[in-house]
C-alpha atoms as a PDB file:
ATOM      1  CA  UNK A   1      36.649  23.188 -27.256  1.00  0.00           C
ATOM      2  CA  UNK A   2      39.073  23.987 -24.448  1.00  0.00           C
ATOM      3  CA  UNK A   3      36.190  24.796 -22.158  1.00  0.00           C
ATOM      4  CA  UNK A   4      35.018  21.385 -22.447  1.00  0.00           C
ATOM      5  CA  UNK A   5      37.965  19.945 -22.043  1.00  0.00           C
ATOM      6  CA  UNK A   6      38.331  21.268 -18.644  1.00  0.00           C
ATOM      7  CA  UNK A   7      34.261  21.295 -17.802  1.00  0.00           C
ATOM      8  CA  UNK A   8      33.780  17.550 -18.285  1.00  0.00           C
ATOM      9  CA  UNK A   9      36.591  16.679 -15.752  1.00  0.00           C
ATOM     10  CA  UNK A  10      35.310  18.934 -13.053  1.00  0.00           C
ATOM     11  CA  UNK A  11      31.993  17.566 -13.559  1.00  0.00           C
ATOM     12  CA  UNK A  12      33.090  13.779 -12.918  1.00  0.00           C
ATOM     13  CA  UNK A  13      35.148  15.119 -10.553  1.00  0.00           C
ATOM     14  CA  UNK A  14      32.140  16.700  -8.424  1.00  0.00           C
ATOM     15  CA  UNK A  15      29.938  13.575  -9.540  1.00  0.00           C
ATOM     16  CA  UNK A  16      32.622  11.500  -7.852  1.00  0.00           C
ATOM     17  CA  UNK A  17      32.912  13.792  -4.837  1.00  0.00           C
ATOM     18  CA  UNK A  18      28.741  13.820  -3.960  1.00  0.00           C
ATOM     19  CA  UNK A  19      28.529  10.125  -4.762  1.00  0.00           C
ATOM     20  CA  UNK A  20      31.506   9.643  -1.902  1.00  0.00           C
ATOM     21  CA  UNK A  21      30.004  12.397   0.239  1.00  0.00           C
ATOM     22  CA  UNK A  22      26.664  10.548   0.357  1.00  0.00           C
ATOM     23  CA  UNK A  23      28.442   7.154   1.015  1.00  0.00           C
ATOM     24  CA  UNK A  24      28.191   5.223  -2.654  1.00  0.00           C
ATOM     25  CA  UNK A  25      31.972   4.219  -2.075  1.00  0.00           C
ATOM     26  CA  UNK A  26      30.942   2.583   1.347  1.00  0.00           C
ATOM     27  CA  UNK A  27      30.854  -1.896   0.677  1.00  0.00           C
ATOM     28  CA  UNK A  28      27.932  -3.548   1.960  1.00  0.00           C
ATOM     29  CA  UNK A  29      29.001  -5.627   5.003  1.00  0.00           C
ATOM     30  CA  UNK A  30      28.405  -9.139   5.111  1.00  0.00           C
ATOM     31  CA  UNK A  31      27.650 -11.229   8.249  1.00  0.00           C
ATOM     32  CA  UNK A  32      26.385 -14.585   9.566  1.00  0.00           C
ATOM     33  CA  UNK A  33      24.421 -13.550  12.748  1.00  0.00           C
ATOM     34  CA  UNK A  34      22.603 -16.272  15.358  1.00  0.00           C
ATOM     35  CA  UNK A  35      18.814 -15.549  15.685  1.00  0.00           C
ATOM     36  CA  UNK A  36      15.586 -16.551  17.777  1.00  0.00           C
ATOM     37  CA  UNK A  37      12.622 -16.676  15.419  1.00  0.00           C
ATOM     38  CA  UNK A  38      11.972 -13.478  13.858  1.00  0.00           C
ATOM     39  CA  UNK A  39       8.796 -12.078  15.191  1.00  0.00           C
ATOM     40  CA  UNK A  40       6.726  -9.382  13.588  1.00  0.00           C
ATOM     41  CA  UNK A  41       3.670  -7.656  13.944  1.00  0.00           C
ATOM     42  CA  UNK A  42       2.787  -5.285  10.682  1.00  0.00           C
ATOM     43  CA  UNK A  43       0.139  -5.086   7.776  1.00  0.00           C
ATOM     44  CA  UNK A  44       0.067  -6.725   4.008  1.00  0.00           C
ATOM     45  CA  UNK A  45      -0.221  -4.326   1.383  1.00  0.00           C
ATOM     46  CA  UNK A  46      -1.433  -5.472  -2.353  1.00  0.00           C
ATOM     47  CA  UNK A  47      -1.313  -2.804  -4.633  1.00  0.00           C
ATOM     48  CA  UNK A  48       0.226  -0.554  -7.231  1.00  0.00           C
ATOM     49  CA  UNK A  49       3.639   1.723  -5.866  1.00  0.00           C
ATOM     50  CA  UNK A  50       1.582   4.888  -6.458  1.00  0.00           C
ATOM     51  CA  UNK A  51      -1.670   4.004  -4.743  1.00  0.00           C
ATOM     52  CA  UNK A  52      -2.372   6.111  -1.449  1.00  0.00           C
ATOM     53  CA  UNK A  53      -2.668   2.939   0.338  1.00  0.00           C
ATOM     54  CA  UNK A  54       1.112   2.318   0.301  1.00  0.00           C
ATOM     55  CA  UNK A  55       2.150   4.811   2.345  1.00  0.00           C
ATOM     56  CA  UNK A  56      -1.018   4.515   4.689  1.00  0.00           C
ATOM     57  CA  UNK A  57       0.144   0.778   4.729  1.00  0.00           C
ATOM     58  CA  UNK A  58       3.596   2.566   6.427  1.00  0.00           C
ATOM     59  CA  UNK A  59       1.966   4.530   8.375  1.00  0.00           C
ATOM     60  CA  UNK A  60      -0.357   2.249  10.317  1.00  0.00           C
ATOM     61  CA  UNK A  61       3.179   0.072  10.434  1.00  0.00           C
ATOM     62  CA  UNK A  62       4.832   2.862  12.221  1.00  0.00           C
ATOM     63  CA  UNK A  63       2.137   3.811  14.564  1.00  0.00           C
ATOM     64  CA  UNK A  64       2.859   0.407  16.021  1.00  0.00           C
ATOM     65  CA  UNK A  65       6.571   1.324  16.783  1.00  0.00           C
ATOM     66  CA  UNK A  66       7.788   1.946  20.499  1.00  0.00           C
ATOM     67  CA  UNK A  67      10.639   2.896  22.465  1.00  0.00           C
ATOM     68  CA  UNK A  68      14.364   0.781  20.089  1.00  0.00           C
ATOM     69  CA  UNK A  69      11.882  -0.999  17.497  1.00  0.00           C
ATOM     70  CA  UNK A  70      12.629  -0.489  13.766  1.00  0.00           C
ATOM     71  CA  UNK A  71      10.384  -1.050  10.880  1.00  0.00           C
ATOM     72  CA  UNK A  72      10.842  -3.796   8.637  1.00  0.00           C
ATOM     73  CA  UNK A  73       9.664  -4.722   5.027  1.00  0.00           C
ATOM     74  CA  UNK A  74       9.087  -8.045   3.254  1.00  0.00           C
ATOM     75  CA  UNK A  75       8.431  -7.522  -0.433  1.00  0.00           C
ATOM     76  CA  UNK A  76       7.107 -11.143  -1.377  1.00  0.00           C
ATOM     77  CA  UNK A  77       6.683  -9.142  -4.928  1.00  0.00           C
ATOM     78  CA  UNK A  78       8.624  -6.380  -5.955  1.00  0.00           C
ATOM     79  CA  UNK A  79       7.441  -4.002  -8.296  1.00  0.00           C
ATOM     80  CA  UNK A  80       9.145  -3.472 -11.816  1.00  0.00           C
ATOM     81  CA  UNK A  81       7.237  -0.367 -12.533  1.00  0.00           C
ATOM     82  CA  UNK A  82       5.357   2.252 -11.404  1.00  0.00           C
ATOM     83  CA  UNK A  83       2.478   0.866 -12.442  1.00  0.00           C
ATOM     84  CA  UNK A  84       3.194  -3.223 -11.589  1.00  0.00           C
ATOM     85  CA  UNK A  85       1.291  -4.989  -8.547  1.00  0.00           C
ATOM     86  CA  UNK A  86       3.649  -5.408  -5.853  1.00  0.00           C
ATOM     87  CA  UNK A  87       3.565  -7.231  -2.285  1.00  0.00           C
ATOM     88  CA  UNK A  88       4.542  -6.288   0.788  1.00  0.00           C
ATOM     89  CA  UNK A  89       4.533  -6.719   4.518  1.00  0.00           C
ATOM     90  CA  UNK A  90       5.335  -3.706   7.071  1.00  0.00           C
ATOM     91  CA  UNK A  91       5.848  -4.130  10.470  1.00  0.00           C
ATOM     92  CA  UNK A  92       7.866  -4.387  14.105  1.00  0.00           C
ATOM     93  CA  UNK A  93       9.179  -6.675  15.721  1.00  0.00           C
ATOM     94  CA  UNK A  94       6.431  -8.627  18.123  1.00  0.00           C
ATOM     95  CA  UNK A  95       5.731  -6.653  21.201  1.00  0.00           C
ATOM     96  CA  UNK A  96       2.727  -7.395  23.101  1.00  0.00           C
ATOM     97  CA  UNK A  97      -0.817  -6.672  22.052  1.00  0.00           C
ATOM     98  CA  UNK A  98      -0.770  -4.571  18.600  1.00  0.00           C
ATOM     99  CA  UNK A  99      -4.371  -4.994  18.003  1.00  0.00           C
ATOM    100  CA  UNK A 100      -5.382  -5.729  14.162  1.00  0.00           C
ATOM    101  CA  UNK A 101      -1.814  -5.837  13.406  1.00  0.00           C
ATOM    102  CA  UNK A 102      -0.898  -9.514  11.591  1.00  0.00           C
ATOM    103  CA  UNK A 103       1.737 -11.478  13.025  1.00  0.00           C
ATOM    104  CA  UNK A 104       4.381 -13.109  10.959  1.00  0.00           C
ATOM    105  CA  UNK A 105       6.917 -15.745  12.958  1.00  0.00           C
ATOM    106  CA  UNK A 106      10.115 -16.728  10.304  1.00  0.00           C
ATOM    107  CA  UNK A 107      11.947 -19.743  11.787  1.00  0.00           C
ATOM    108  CA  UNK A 108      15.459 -19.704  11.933  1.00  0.00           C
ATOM    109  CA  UNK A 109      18.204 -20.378  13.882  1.00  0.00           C
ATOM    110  CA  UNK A 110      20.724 -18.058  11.910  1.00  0.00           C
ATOM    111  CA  UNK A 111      20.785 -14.981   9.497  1.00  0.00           C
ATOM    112  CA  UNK A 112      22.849 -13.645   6.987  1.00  0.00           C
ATOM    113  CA  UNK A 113      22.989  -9.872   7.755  1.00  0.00           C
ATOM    114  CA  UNK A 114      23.846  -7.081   4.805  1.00  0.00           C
ATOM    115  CA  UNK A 115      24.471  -3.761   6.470  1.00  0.00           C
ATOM    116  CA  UNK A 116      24.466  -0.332   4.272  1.00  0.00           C
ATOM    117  CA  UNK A 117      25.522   2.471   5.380  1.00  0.00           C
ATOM    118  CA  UNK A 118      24.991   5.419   3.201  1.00  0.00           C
ATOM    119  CA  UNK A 119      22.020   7.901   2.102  1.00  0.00           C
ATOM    120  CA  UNK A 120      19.055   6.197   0.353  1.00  0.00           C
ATOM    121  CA  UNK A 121      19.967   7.807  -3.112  1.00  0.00           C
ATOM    122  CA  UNK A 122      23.229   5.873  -3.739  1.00  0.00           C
ATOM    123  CA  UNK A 123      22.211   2.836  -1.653  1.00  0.00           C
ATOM    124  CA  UNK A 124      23.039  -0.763  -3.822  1.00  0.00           C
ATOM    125  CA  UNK A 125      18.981  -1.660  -5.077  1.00  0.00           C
ATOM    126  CA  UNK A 126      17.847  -4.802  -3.934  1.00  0.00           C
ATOM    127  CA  UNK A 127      18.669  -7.015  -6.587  1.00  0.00           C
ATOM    128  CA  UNK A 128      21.703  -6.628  -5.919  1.00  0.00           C
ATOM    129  CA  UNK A 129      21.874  -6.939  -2.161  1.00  0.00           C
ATOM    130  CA  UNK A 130      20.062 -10.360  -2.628  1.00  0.00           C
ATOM    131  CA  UNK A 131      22.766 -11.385  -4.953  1.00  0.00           C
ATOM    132  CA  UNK A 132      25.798 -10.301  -2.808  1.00  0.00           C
ATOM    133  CA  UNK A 133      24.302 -12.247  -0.204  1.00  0.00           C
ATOM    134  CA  UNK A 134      23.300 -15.531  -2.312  1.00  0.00           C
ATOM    135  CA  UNK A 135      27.064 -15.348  -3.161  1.00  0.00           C
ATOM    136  CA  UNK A 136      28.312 -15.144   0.351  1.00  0.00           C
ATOM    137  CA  UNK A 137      25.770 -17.565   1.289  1.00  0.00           C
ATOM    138  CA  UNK A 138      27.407 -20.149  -1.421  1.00  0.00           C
ATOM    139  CA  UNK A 139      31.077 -18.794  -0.523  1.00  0.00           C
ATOM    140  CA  UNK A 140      30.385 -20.276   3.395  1.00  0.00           C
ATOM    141  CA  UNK A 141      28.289 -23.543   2.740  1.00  0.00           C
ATOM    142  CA  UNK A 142      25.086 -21.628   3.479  1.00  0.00           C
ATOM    143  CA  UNK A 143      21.235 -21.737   2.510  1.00  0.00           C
ATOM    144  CA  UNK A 144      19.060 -19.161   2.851  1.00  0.00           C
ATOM    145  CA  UNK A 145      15.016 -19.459   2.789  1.00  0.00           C
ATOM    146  CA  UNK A 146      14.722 -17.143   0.037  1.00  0.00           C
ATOM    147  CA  UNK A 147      13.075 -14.218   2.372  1.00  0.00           C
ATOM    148  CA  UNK A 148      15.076 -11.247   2.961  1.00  0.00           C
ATOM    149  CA  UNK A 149      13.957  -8.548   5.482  1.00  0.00           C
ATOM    150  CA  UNK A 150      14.577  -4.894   5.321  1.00  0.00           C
ATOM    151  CA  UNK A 151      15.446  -3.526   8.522  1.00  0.00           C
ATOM    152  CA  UNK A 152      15.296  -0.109   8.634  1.00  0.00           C
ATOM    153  CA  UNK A 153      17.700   0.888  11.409  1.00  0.00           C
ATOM    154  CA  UNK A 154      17.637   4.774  10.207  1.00  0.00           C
ATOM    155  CA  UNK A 155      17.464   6.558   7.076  1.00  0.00           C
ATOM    156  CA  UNK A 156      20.972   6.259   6.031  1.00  0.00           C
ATOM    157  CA  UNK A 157      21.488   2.728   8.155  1.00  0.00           C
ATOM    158  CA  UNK A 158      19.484  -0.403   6.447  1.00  0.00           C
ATOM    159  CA  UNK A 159      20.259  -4.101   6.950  1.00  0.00           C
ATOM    160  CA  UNK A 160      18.927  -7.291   4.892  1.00  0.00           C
ATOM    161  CA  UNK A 161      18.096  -9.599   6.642  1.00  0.00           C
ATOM    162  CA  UNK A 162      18.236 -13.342   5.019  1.00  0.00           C
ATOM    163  CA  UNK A 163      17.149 -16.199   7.217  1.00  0.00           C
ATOM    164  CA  UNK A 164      19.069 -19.536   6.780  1.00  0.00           C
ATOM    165  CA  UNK A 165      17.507 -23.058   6.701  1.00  0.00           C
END
């Protein structure tokens, strides 16, 4: 009995300590950014998460990355299980000829920007990103179009990007 006493506190107390180590303490940042059109080049993918296509769909995306461009990601459906169909587009931004690649231009004059900064595994999911920035969006008199774009800057550095109308 006294043992767990004492165990169950120091395991919270390390839970606590890797979940701050790995950034889960860290807000999400919130930002109202002026923007040309966003212009990408990248590849649909219709599928199934676990389908070999996905990440093939990622890799022909990144193949088409040069010298400072990121990958982004539009989910126009997001998956709810492993098994669900999901939607998305994967590409760079627009930078000369990228053969086969599709182009996607998003009109806007102005973005809301959500910046995370913290390892993947304690990152806020998207649901909740979109609703942090629907609320900031109503909180300043703002619209947004209902897209949001995953930017992903670097593995522990994503931003959401949500055009305004």
């Amino acid at each position: 009995m006294k043992k767990a006493l004492i165990l169950i506190p120091a395991v919270l107390l390390l839970g606590l300590l890797g979940y701050y180590l790995l950034g889960g303490f860290n807000d999400l940042e919130l930002e109202v950014v002026q923007t040309d059109s966003i212009h990408l080049m990248g590849y649909e993918y219709r599928g199934t998460p676990q389908d070999e296509a996905l990440p093939q769909t990622f890799q022909k995306a990144e193949g088409l990355m040069g010298e400072g461009k990121t990958l982004h990601t539009i989910y126009h459906v997001e998956p709810a299980g492993k098994l669900d169909t999901m939607e998305v587009f994967v590409g760079v931004e627009y930078g000369g000829d990228m053969g086969e690649a599709k182009e996607l231009i998003i009109e806007s004059q102005n973005a809301i920007v959500a910046t995370m900064k913290s390892s993947p595994f304690v990152m806020p999911g998207p649901n909740k990103v979109k609703k942090r920035i629907e609320e900031f969006a109503v909180l300043n008199g703002l619209e947004t179009q209902g897209i949001y774009i995953d930017r992903i800057v670097e593995a522990e550095h994503v931003e959401v990007w949500a055009p305004l109308k």
